[in-house]
PDB file of N, CA and C in Angstrom:
ATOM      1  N   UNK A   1      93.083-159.359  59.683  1.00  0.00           N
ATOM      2  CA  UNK A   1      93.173-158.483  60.833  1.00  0.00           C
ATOM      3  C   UNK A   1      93.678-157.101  60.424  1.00  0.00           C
ATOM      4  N   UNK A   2      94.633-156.918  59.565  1.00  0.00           N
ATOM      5  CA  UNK A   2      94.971-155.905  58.739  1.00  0.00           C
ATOM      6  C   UNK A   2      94.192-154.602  58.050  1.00  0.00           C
ATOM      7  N   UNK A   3      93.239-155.515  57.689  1.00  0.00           N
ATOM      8  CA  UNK A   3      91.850-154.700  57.313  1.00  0.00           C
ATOM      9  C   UNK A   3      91.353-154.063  58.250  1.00  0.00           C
ATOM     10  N   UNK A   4      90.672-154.545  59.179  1.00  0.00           N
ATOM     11  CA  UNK A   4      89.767-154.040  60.280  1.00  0.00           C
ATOM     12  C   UNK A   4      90.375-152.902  60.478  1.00  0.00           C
ATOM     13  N   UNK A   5      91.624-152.830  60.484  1.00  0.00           N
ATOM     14  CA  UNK A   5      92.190-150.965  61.087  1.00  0.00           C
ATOM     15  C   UNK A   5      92.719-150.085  60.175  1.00  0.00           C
ATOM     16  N   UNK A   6      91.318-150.318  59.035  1.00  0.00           N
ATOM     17  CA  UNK A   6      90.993-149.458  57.844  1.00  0.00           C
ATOM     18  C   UNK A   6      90.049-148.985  58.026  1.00  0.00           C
ATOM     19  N   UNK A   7      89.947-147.616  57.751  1.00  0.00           N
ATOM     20  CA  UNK A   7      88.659-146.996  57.453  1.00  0.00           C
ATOM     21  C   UNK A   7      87.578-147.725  56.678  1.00  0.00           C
ATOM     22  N   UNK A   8      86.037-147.593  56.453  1.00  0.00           N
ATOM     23  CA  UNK A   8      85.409-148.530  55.378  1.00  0.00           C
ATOM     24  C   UNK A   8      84.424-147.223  55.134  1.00  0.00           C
ATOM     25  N   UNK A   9      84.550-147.585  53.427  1.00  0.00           N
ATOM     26  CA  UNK A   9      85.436-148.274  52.843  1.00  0.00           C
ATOM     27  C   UNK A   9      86.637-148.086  52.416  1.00  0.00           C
ATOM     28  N   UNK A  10      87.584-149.121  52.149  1.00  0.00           N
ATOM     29  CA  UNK A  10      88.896-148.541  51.910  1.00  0.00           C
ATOM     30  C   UNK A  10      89.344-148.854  50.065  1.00  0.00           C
ATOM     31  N   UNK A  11      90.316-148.060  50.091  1.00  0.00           N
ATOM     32  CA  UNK A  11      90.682-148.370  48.701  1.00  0.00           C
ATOM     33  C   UNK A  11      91.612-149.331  48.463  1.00  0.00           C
ATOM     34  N   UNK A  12      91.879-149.856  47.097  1.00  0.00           N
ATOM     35  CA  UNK A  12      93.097-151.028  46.892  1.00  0.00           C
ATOM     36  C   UNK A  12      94.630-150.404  47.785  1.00  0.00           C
ATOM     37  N   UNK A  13      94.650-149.527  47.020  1.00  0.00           N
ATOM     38  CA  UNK A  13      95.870-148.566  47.773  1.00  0.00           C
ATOM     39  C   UNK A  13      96.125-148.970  49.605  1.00  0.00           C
ATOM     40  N   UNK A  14      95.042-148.569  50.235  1.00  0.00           N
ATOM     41  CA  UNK A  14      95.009-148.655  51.843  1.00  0.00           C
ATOM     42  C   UNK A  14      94.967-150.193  52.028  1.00  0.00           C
ATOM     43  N   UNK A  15      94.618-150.887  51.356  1.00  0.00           N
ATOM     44  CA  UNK A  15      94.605-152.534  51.629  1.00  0.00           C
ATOM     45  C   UNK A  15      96.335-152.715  51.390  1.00  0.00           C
ATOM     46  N   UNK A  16      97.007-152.475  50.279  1.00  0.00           N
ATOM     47  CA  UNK A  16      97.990-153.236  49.768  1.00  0.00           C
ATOM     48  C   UNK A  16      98.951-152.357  51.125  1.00  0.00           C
ATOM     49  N   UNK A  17      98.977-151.299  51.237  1.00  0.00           N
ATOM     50  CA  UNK A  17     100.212-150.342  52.218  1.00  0.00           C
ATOM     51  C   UNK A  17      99.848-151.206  53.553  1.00  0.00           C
ATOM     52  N   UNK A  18      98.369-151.510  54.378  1.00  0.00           N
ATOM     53  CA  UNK A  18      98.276-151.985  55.531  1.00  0.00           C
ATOM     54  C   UNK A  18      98.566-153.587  55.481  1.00  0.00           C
ATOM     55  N   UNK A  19      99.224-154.160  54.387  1.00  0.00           N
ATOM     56  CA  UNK A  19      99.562-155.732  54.202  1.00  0.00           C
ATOM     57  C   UNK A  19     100.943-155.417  54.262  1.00  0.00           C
ATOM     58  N   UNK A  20     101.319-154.090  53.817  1.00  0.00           N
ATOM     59  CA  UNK A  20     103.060-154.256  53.149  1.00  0.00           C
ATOM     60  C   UNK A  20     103.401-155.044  52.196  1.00  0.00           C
ATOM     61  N   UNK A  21     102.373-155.350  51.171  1.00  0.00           N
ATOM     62  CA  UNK A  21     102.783-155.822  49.649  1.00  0.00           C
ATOM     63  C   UNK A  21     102.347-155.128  48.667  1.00  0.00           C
ATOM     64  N   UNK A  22     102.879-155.531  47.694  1.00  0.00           N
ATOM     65  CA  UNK A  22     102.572-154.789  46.087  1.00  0.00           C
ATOM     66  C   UNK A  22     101.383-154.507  45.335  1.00  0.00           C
ATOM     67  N   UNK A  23     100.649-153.822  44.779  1.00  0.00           N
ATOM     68  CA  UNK A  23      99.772-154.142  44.172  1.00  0.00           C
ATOM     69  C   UNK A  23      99.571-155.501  43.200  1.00  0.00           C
ATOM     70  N   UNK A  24     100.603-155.944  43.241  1.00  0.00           N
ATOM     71  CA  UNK A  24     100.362-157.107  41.922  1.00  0.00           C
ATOM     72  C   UNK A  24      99.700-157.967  42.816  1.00  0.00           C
ATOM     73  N   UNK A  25     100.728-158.104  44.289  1.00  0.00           N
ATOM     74  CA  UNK A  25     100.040-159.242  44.959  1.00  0.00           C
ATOM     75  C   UNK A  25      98.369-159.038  45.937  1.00  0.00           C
ATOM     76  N   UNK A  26      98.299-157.759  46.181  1.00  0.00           N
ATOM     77  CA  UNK A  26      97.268-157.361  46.917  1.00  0.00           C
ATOM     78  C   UNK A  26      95.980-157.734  46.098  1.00  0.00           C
ATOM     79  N   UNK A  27      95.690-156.588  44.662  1.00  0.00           N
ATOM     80  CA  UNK A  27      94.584-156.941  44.063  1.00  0.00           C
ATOM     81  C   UNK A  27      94.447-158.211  43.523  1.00  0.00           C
ATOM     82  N   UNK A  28      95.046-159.693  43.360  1.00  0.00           N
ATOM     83  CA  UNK A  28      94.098-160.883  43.392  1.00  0.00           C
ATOM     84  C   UNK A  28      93.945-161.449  44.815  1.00  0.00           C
ATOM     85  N   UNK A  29      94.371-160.916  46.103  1.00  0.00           N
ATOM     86  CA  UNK A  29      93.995-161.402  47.566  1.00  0.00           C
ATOM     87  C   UNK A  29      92.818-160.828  47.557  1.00  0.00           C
ATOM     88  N   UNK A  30      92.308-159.278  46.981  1.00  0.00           N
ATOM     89  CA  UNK A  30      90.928-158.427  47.204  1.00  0.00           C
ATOM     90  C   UNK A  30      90.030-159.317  46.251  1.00  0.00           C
ATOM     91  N   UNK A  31      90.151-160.060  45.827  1.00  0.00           N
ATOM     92  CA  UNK A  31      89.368-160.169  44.189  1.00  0.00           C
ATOM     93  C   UNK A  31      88.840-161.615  45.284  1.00  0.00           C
ATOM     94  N   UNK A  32      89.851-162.396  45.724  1.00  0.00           N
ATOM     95  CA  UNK A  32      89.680-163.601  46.369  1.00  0.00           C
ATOM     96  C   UNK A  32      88.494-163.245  47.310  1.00  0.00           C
ATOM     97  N   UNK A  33      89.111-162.519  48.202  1.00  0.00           N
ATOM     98  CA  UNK A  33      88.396-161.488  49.479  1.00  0.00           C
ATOM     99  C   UNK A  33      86.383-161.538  49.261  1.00  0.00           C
ATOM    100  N   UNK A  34      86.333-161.049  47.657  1.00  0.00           N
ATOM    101  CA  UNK A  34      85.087-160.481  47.673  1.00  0.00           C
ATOM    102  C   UNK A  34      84.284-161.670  46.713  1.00  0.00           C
ATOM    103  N   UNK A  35      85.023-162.748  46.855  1.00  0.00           N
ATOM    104  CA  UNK A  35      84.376-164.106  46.168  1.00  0.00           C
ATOM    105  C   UNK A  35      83.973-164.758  47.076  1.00  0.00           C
ATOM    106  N   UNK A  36      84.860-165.044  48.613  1.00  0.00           N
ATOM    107  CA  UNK A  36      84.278-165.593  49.268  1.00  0.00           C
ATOM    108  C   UNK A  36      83.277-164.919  50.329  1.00  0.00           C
ATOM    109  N   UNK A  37      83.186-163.485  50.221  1.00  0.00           N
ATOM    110  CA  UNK A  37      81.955-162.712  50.621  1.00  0.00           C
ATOM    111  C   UNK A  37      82.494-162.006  52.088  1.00  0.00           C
ATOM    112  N   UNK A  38      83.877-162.239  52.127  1.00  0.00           N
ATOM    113  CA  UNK A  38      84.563-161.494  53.112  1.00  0.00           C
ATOM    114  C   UNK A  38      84.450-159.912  52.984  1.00  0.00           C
ATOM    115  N   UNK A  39      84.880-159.490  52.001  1.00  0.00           N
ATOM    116  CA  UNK A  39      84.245-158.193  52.013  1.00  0.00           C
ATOM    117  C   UNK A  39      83.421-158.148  50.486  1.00  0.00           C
ATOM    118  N   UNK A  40      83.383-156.418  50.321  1.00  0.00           N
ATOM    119  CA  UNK A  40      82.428-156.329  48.666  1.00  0.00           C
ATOM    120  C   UNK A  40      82.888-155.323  48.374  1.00  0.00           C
ATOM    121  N   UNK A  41      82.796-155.437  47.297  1.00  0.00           N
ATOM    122  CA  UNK A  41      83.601-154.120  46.304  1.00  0.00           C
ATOM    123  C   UNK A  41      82.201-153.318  45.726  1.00  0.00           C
ATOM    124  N   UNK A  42      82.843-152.036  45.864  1.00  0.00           N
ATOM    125  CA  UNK A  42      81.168-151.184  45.574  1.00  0.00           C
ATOM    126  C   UNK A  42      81.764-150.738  44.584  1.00  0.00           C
ATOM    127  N   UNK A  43      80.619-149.663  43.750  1.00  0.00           N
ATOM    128  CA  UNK A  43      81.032-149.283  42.120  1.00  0.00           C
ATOM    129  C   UNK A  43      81.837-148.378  42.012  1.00  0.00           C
ATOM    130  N   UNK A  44      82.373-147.394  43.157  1.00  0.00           N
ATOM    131  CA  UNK A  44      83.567-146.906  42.642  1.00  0.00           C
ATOM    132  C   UNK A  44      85.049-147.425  43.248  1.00  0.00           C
ATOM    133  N   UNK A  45      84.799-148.858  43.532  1.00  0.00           N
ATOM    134  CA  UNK A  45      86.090-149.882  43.227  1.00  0.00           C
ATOM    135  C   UNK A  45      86.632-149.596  45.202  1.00  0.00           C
ATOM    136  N   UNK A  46      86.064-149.377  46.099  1.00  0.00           N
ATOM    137  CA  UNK A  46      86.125-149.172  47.200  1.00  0.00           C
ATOM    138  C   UNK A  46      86.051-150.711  47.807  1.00  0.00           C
ATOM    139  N   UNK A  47      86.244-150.780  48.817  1.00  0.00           N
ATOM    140  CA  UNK A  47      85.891-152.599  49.369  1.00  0.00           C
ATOM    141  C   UNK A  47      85.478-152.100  50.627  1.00  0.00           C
ATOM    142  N   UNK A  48      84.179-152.975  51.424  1.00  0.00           N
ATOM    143  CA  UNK A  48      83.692-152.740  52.672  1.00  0.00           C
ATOM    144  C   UNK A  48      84.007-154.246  53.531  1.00  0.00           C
ATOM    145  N   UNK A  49      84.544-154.205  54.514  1.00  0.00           N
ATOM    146  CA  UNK A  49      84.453-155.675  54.703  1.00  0.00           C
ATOM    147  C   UNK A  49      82.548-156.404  55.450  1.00  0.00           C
ATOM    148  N   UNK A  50      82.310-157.302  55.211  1.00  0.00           N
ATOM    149  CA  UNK A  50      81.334-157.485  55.499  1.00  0.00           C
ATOM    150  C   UNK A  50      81.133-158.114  56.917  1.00  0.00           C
TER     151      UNK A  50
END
């Protein structure tokens, strides 16, 4: 729900500040995120949710 009241696409940065956790813990939740096809990471490392 956190996501959705992100701009898209958003960066790791805007994901981890709108969770209120760290990068350590944010980028393997995004990595999870775009395995199960919840969102997708485009080539300059942006995420869209799908």
């Amino acid at each position: 729900a956190a996501l959705a009241g992100l701009p898209s696409p958003f960066t790791t940065s805007e994901a981890r500040q709108a969770w209120g956790t760290s990068r350590r813990v944010a980028l393997p939740l995004l990595e999870a995120l775009d395995a199960s096809g919840r969102t997708a990471r485009q080539p300059d490392d942006r995420r869209r949710l799908r």
